[in-house]
Protein backbone atom coordinates (compact mmCIF):
# COMPACT_ATOMS: atom_id res chain seq x y z
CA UNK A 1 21.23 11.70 -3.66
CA UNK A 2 21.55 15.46 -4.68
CA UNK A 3 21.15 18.51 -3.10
CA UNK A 4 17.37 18.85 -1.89
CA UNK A 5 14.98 20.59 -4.15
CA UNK A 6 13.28 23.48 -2.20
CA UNK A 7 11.02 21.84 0.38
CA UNK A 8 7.24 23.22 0.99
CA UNK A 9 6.22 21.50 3.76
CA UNK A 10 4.60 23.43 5.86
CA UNK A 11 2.26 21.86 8.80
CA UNK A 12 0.41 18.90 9.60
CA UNK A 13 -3.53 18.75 9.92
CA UNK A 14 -6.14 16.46 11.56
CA UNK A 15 -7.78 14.86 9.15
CA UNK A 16 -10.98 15.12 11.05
CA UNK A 17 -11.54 18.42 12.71
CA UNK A 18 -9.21 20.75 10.49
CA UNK A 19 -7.09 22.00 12.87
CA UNK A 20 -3.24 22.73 12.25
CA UNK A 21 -0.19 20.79 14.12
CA UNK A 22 2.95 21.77 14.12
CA UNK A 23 5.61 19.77 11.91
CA UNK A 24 8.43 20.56 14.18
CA UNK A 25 8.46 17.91 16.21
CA UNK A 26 7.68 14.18 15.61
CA UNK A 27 4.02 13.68 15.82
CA UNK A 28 1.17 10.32 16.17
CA UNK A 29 -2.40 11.35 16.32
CA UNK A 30 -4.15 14.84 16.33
CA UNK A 31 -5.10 15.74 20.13
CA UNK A 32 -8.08 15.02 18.98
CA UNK A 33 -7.00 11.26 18.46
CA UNK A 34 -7.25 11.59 14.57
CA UNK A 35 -4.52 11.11 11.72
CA UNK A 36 -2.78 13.61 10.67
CA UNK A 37 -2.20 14.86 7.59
CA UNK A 38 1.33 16.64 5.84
CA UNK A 39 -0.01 19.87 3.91
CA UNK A 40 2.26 21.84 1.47
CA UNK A 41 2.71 25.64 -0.01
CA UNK A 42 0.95 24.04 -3.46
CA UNK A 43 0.76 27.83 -4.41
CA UNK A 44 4.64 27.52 -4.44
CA UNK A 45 4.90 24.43 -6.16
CA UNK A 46 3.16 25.10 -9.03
CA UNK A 47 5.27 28.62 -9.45
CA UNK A 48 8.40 27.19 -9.30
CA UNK A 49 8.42 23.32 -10.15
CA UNK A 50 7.57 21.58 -13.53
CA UNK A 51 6.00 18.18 -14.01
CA UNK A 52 7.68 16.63 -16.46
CA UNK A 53 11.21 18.25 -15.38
CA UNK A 54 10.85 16.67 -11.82
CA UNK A 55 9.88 13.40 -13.74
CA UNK A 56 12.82 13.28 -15.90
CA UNK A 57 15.23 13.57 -13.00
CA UNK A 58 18.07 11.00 -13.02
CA UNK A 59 17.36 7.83 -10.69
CA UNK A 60 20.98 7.43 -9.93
CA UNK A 61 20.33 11.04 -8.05
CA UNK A 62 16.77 10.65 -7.24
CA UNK A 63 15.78 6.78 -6.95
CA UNK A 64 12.07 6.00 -7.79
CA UNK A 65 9.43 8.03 -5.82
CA UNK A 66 12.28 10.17 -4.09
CA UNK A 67 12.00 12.35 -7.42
CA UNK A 68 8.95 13.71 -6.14
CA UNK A 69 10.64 15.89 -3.16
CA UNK A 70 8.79 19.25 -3.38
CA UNK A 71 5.51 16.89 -2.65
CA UNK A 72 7.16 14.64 0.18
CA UNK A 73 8.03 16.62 3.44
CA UNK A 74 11.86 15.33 4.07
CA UNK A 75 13.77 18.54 3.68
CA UNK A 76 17.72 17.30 4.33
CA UNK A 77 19.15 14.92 2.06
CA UNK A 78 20.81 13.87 5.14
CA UNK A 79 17.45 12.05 5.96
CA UNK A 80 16.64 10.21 3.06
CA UNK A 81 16.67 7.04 3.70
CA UNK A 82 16.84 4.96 0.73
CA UNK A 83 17.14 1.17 -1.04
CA UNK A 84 17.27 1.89 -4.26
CA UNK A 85 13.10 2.23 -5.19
CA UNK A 86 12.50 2.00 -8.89
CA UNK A 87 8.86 3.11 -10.35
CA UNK A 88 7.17 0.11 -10.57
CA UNK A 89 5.36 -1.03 -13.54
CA UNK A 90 2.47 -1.25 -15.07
CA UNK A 91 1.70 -4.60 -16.75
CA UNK A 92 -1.43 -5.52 -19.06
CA UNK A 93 -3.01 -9.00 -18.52
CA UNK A 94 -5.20 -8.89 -21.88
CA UNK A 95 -5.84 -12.71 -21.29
CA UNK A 96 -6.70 -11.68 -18.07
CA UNK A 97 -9.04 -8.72 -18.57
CA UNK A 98 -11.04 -11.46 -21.33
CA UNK A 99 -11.50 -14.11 -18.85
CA UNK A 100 -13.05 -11.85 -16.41
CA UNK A 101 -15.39 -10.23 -19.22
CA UNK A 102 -13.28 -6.68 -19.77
CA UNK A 103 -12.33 -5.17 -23.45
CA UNK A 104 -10.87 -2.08 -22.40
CA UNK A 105 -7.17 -2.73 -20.76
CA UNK A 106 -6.77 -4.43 -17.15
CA UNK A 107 -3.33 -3.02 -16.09
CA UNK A 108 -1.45 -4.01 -12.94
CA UNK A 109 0.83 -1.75 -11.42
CA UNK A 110 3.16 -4.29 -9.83
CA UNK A 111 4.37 -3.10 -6.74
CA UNK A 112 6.51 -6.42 -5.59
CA UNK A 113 9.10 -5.00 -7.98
CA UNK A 114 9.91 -2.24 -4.79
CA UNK A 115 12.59 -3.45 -2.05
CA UNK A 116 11.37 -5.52 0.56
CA UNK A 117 9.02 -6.63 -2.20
CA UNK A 118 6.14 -4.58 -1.36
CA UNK A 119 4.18 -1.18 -1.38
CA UNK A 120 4.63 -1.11 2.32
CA UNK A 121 8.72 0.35 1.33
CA UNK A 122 7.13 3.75 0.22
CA UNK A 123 5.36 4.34 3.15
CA UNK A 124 8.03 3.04 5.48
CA UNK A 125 10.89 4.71 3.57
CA UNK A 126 9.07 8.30 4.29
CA UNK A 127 8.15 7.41 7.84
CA UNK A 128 11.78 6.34 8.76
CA UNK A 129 13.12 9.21 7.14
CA UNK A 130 11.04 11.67 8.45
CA UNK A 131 11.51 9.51 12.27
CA UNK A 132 15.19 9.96 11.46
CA UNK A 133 14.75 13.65 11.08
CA UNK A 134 13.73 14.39 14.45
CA UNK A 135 16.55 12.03 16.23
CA UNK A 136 14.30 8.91 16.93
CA UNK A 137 16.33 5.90 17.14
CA UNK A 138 14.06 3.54 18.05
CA UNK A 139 10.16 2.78 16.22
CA UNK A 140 7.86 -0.56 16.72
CA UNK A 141 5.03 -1.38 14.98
CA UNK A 142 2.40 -4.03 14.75
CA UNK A 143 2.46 -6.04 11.31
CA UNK A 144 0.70 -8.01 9.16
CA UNK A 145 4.13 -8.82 7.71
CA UNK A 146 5.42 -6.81 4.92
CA UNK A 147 5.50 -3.59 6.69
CA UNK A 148 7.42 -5.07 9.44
CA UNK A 149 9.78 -6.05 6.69
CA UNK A 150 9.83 -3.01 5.34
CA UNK A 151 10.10 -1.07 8.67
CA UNK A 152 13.07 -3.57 9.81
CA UNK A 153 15.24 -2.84 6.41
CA UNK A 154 14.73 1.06 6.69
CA UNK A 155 15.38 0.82 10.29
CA UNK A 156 18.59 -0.44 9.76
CA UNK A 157 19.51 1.46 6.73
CA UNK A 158 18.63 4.60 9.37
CA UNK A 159 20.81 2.75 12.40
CA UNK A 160 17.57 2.32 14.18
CA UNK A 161 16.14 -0.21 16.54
CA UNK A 162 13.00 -1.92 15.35
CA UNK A 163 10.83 -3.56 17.10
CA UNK A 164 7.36 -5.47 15.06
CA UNK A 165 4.55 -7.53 16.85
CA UNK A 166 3.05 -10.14 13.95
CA UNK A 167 0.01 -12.54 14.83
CA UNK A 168 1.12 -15.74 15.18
CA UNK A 169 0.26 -16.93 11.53
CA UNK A 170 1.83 -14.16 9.92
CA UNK A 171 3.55 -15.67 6.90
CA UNK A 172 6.98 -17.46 7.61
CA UNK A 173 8.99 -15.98 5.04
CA UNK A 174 7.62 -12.21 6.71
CA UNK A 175 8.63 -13.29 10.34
CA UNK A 176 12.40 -13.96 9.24
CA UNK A 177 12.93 -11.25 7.02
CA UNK A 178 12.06 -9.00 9.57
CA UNK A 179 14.46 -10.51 12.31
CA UNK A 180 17.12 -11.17 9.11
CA UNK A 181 17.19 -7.33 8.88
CA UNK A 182 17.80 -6.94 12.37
CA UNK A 183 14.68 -6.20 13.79
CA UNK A 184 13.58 -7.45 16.96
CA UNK A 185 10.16 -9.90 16.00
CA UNK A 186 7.11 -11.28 18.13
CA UNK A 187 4.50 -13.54 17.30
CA UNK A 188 1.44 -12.97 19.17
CA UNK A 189 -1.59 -14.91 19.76
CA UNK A 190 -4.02 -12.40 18.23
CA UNK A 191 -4.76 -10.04 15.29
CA UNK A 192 -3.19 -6.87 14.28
CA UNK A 193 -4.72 -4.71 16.20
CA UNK A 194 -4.22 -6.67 19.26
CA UNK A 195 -0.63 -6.65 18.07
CA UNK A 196 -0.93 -2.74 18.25
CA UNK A 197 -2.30 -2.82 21.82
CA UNK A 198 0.60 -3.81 22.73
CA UNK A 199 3.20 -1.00 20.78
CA UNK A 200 0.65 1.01 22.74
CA UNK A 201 1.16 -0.28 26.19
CA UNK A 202 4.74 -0.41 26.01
CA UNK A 203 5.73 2.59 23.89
CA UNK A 204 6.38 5.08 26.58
CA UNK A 205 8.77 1.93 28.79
CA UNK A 206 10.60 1.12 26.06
CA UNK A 207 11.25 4.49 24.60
CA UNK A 208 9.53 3.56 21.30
CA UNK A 209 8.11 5.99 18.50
CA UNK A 210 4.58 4.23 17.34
CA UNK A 211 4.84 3.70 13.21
CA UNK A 212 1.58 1.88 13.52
CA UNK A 213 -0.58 2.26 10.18
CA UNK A 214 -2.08 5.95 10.29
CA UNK A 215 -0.84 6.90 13.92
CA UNK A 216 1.87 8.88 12.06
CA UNK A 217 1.73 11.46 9.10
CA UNK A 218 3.93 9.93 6.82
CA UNK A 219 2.99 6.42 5.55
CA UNK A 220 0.28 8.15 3.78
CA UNK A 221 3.18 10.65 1.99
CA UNK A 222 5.12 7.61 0.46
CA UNK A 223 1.75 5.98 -0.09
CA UNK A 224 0.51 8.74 -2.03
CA UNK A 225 3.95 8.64 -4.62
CA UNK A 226 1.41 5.70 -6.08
CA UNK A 227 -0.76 7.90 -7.24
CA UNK A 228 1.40 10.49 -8.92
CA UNK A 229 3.49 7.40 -10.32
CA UNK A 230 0.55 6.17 -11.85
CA UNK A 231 -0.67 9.66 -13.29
CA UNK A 232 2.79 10.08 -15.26
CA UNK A 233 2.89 6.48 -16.59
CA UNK A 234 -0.73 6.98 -18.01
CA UNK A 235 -0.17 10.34 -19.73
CA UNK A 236 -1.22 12.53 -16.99
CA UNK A 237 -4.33 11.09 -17.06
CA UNK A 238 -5.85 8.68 -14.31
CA UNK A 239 -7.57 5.83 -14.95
CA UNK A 240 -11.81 4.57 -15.09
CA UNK A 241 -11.53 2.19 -11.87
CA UNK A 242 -8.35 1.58 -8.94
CA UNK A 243 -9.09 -1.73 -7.46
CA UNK A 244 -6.66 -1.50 -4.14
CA UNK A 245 -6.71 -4.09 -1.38
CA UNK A 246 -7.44 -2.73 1.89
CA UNK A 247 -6.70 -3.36 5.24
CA UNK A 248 -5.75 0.13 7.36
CA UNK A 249 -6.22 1.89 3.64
CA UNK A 250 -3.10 3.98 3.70
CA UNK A 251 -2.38 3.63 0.15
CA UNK A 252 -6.02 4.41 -1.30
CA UNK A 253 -6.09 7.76 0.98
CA UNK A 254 -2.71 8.39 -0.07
CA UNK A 255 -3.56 8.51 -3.90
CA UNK A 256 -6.57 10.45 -3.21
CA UNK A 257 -4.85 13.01 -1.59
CA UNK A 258 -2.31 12.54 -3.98
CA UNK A 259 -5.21 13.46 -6.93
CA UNK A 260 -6.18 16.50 -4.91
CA UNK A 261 -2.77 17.97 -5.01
CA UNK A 262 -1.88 17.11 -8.48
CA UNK A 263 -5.12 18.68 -9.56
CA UNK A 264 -4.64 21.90 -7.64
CA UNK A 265 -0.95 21.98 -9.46
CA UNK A 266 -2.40 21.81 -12.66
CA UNK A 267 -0.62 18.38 -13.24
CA UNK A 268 -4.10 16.68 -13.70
CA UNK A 269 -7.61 17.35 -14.60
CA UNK A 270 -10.53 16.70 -12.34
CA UNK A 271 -11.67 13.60 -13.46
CA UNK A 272 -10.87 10.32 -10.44
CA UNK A 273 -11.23 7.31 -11.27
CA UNK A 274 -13.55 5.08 -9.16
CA UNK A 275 -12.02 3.80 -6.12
CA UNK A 276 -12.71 0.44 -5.00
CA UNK A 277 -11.88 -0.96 -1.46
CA UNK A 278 -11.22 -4.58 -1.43
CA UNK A 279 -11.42 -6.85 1.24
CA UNK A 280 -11.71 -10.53 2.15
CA UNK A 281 -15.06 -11.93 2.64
CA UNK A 282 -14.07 -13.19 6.62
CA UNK A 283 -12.94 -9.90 7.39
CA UNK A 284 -14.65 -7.04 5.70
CA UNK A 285 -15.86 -3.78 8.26
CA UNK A 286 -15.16 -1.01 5.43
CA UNK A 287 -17.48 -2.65 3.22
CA UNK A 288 -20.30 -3.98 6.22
CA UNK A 289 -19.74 -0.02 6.97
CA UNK A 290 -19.80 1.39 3.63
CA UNK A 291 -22.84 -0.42 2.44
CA UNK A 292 -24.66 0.34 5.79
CA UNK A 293 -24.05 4.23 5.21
CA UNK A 294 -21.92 4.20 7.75
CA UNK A 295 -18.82 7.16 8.30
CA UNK A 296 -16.96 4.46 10.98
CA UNK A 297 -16.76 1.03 10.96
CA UNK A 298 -17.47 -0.89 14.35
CA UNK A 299 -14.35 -3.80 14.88
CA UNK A 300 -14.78 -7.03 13.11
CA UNK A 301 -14.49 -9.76 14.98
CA UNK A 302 -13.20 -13.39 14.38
CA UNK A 303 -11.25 -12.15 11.36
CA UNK A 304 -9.87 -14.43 8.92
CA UNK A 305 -8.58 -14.55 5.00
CA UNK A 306 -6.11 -16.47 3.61
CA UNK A 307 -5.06 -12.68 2.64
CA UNK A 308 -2.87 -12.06 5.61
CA UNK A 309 -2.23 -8.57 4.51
CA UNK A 310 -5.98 -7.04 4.12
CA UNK A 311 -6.85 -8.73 7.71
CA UNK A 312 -7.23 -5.55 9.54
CA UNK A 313 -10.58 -6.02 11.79
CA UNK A 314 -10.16 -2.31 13.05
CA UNK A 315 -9.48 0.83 10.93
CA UNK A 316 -7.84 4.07 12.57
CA UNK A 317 -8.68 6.02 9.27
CA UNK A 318 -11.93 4.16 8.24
CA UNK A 319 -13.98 7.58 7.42
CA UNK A 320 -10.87 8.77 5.53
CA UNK A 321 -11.24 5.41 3.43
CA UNK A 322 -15.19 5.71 3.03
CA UNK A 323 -14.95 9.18 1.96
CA UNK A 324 -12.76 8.71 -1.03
CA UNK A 325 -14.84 5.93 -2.33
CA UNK A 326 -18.19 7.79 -1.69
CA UNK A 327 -16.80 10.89 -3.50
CA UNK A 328 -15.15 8.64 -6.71
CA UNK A 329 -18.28 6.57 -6.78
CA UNK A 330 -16.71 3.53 -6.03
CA UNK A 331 -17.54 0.61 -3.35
CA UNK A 332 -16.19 -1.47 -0.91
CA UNK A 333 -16.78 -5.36 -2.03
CA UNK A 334 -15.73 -8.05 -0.18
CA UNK A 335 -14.30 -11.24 -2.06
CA UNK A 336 -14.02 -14.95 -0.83
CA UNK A 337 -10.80 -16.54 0.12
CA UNK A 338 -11.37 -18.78 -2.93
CA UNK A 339 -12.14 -16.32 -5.42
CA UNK A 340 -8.65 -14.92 -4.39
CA UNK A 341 -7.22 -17.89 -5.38
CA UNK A 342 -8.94 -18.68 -8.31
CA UNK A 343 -7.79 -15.34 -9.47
CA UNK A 344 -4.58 -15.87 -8.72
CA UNK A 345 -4.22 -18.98 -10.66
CA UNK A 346 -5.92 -17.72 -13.76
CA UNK A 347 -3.51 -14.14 -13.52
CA UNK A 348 -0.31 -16.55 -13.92
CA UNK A 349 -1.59 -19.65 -16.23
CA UNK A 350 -3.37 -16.38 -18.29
CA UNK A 351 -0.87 -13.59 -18.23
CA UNK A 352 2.13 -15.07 -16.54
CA UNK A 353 2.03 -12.80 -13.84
CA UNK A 354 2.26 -14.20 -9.97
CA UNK A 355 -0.17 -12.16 -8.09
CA UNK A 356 0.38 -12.57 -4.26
CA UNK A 357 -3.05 -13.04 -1.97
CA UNK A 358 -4.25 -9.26 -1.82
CA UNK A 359 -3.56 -8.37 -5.33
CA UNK A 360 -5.65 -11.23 -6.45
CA UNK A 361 -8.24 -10.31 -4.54
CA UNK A 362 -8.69 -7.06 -6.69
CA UNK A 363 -8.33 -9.31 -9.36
CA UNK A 364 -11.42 -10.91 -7.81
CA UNK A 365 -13.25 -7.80 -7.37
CA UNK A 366 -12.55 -6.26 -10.33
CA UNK A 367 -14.26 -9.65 -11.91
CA UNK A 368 -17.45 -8.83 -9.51
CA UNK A 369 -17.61 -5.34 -10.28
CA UNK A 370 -17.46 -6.30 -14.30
CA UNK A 371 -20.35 -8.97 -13.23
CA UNK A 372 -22.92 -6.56 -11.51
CA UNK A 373 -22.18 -3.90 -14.03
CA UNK A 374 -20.47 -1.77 -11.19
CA UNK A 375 -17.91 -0.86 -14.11
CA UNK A 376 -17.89 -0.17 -18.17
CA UNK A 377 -16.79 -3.46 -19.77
CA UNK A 378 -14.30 -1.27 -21.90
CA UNK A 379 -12.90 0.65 -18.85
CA UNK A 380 -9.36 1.29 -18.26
CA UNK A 381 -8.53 -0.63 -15.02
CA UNK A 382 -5.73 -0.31 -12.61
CA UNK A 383 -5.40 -2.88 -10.02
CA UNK A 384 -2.70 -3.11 -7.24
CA UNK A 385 -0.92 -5.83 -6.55
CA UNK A 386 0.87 -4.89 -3.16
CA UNK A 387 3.81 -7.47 -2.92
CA UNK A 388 5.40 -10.23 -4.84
CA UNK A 389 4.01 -13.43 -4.95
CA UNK A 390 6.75 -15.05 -4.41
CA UNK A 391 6.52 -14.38 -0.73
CA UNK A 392 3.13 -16.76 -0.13
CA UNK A 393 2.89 -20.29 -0.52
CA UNK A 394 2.21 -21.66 -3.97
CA UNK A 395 0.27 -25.33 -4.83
CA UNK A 396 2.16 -27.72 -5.87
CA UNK A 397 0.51 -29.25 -8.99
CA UNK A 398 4.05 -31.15 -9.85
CA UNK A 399 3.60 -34.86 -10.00
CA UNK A 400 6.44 -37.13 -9.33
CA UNK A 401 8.72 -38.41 -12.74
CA UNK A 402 11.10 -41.67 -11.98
CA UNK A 403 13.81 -41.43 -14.95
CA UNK A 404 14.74 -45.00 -14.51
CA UNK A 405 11.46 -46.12 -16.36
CA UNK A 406 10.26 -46.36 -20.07
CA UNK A 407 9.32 -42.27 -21.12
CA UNK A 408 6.82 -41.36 -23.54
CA UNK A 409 4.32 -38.29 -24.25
CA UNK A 410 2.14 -40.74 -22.48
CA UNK A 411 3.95 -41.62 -19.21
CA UNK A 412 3.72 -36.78 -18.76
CA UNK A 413 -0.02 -37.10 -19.93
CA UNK A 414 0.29 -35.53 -23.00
C-alpha cells in the first residue's frame, strides 16, 4: 500500500436525529441508539481529487475498493487491513434477462469474486481497519455466516480476537471457515438477532467491541465502495433498477449514500436507479413494513428461507432502508424459497453463472418486478449476487454410470 492520499474524514452523524459524534474514538450507536453515519469535507474532495485519476490507480498499491481513500475514513496506511480485493465484475446473463421477459441488459455484479467470497469483505475490511485504528484487539459479532467469515479473516490479518455467534443452521462450510481463520465460533439455538443478544450481554465481560450489522459506522463505508464501483464500470452512469438482497440492508444504504456523495462531487448526475429490497417470502418485515407505509418494521417472527443470508427478522437501520427505496421509487418484494431456486437453476443452465441463495432471489424479483410491470422491459438491470455459490449446497442431478456394462448414446439418455 502507498502513502495515504489526504484523508477528509471529518465526524460521524446519527442517521436519525442529525446530530454530530465525534470520530475520535471508536463508536456503536448514536446516544440516541441510532447508526451512525461517517461524513466527509466533499467541498475538499472535489477541489483536490479527480475521478478517473483515483480510478486508474495501480492495484498492486491500492487493491480493489482501497483506491477510493479520500471517500473511506482510514487515514494511516498503517491500518489498512487488506486481502487482496479486486473490483468485482459485472457479468451479462442475456439468456437470462430473455427467460425472465427483459430486452434491455440484466447485468450481475458478482461479488463472490471478493476474499472470503462475499460482499460482507468490504464492509468488514473497513470496520476492522478502522477497529484497528483505535487499538481494539478484540470484536464479536452475530452472523448469518459470511460476515463471520469475513470478520474472522480480517481479524486475523489485524492480530485480533474474533469472536461470531451463528444460528445453529448456519451453513456448514460458513461455521468452519470462520473457526479455520481462527475465530472463536458458536452455534446457537436461535436467529440472528438472538445471536446479537448475546454480543450484547457479554460485550462489556469479555472486553469485546460490537461489529454487529449497523451498530458501527463503518460496514456501511466499505458497503458503499459498491456503489461507486458500479458507477465507474457503467460509464459514470448508474443503472434503471439495483435488485439487492436484504437482510440488515447495509449494502443498499451504503450505495445510496454512496450516490449522494458522488453526485455532490460532480462524479455523477442526479438520476438513481430504482432500488429494490429483496427478501424471502418466510421472512420479509421491510417489505410487510414498506407496503404498510410504515418508517419501522415491527420483528418478524418464526423466520425462515432457505436464504440463510437475507434471514434477518429485526432491522437496526430499517427506516434508513425504506427511505432509499421510497425516494428511488423502488419496492420491497418478497420472493418464495422456490422461486430462489428456480432462479438459480435457470442463471447457471442459461448463462453459466452459479448464483448462491440471495443473489437468486433478486434474480427472482427482478422476474416479478418485469411481471407486474414494476420495471421497463428494456431497462438496464443490476442485480447483486452477494457470495459465491459455491459455498451452498447444490442438487445432485448426476445419475450413477457402471463402466463394466455395454455403453451407448442410449444407456446416458441421449
Amino acid at each position: 500500500m502507498s502513502i495515504a492520499p489526504s484523508n477528509h474524514f471529518t465526524h460521524l452523524e446519527c442517521s436519525m436525529t442529525g446530530a454530530t459524534v465525534t470520530k475520535d474514538q471508536a463508536q456503536n450507536l448514536s446516544p440516541e441508539g441510532w447508526p451512525l453515519l461517517a461524513r466527509y469535507d466533499l467541498d475538499a474532495i472535489k477541489t483536490t481529487a479527480d475521478r478517473d485519476e483515483i480510478a486508474a490507480r495501480s492495484p498492486v498499491c491500492f487493491p480493489g475498493f482501497w483506491k477510493w481513500r479520500e471517500l473511506l475514513p482510514v487515514a494511516d496506511d498503517a491500518h489498512v487491513t487488506s486481502l487482496g480485493e479486486v473490483d468485482t465484475p459485472i457479468v451479462e446473463t442475456p439468456a437470462t434477462a430473455a427467460k425472465i421477459g427483459l430486452t434491455g441488459p440484466l447485468l450481475v455484479k458478482d461479488e463472490g469474486r471478493l476474499p472470503t467470497g462475499s460482499f460482507k469483505a468490504r464492509g468488514l475490511a473497513l470496520a476492522v481497519s478502522m477497529a484497528r485504528s483505535y487499538g481494539v484487539t478484540r470484536m464479536a459479532m452475530p452472523t448469518n455466516g459470511n460476515a463471520g467469515a469475513a470478520l474472522s479473516a480480517y481479524g486475523a490479518r489485524a492480530g485480533m480476537e474474533t469472536w461470531c455467534f451463528c444460528p445453529e443452521d448456519t451453513p456448514e462450510v460458513n461455521v468452519r471457515e470462520i473457526a479455520a481463520q481462527g475465530g472463536h465460533v458458536f452455534r446457537v439455538n436461535g436467529l440472528i438477532h438472538q445471536c446479537g443478544a448475546i454480543v450484547g450481554q457479554l460485550k462489556d465481560e469479555m472486553g469485546w467491541f460490537d461489529v454487529s450489522t449497523l451498530k458501527e459506522p463503518y460496514r456501511i463505508e466499505g458497503k458503499k465502495t459498491m456503489g461507486i464501483e458500479l458507477a465507474l464500470q457503467l460509464g459514470w452512469t448508474l443503472p434503471d433498477a439495483i435488485f439487492y438482497p436484504t437482510g440488515g440492508g447495509t449494502g443498499l444504504i451504503g450505495m445510496w449514500k454512496a450516490f449522494d456523495e458522488m453526485e455532490k462531487l460532480g462524479w455523477i448526475g442526479s438520476e438513481r436507479p430504482k432500488m429494490f429490497a429483496v427478501q424471502a417470502e418466510g421472512c420479509a418485515p421491510i417489505v410487510k413494513a414498506f407496503e404498510a407505509g410504515e418508517e419501522h418494521a415491527p420483528e418478524w417472527l418464526d423466520a425462515h428461507t432457505t436464504a440463510a443470508g437475507i434471514r434477518v427478522p429485526k432491522a437496526i437501520g430499517d427506516f434508513l432502508i425504506l427511505r432509499a427505496v421510497r425516494e428511488s421509487g423502488g419496492a420491497a418484494l418478497a420472493v418464495s424459497d422456490a422461486a430462489i431456486e428456480a432462479a438459480r437453476q435457470t442463471c447457471g443452465h442459461e448463462d453459466g453463472l452459479l448464483l448462491c441463495p440471495e443473489g437468486a432471489a433478486t434474480l427472482a424479483a427482478a422476474e416479478h418486478a418485469v411481471r407486474d410491470g414494476l420495471i421497463e422491459r428494456d431497462a438496464r438491470v443490476v442485480l447483486f449476487n452477494c457470495g459465491t455459490g459455491l459455498k451452498y449446497p447444490l442438487t445432485d442431478t448426476s445419475r450413477w454410470l457402471d463402466r463394466t456394462q455395454p455403453m451407448s448414446a442410449s444407456t446416458l439418455g441421449a
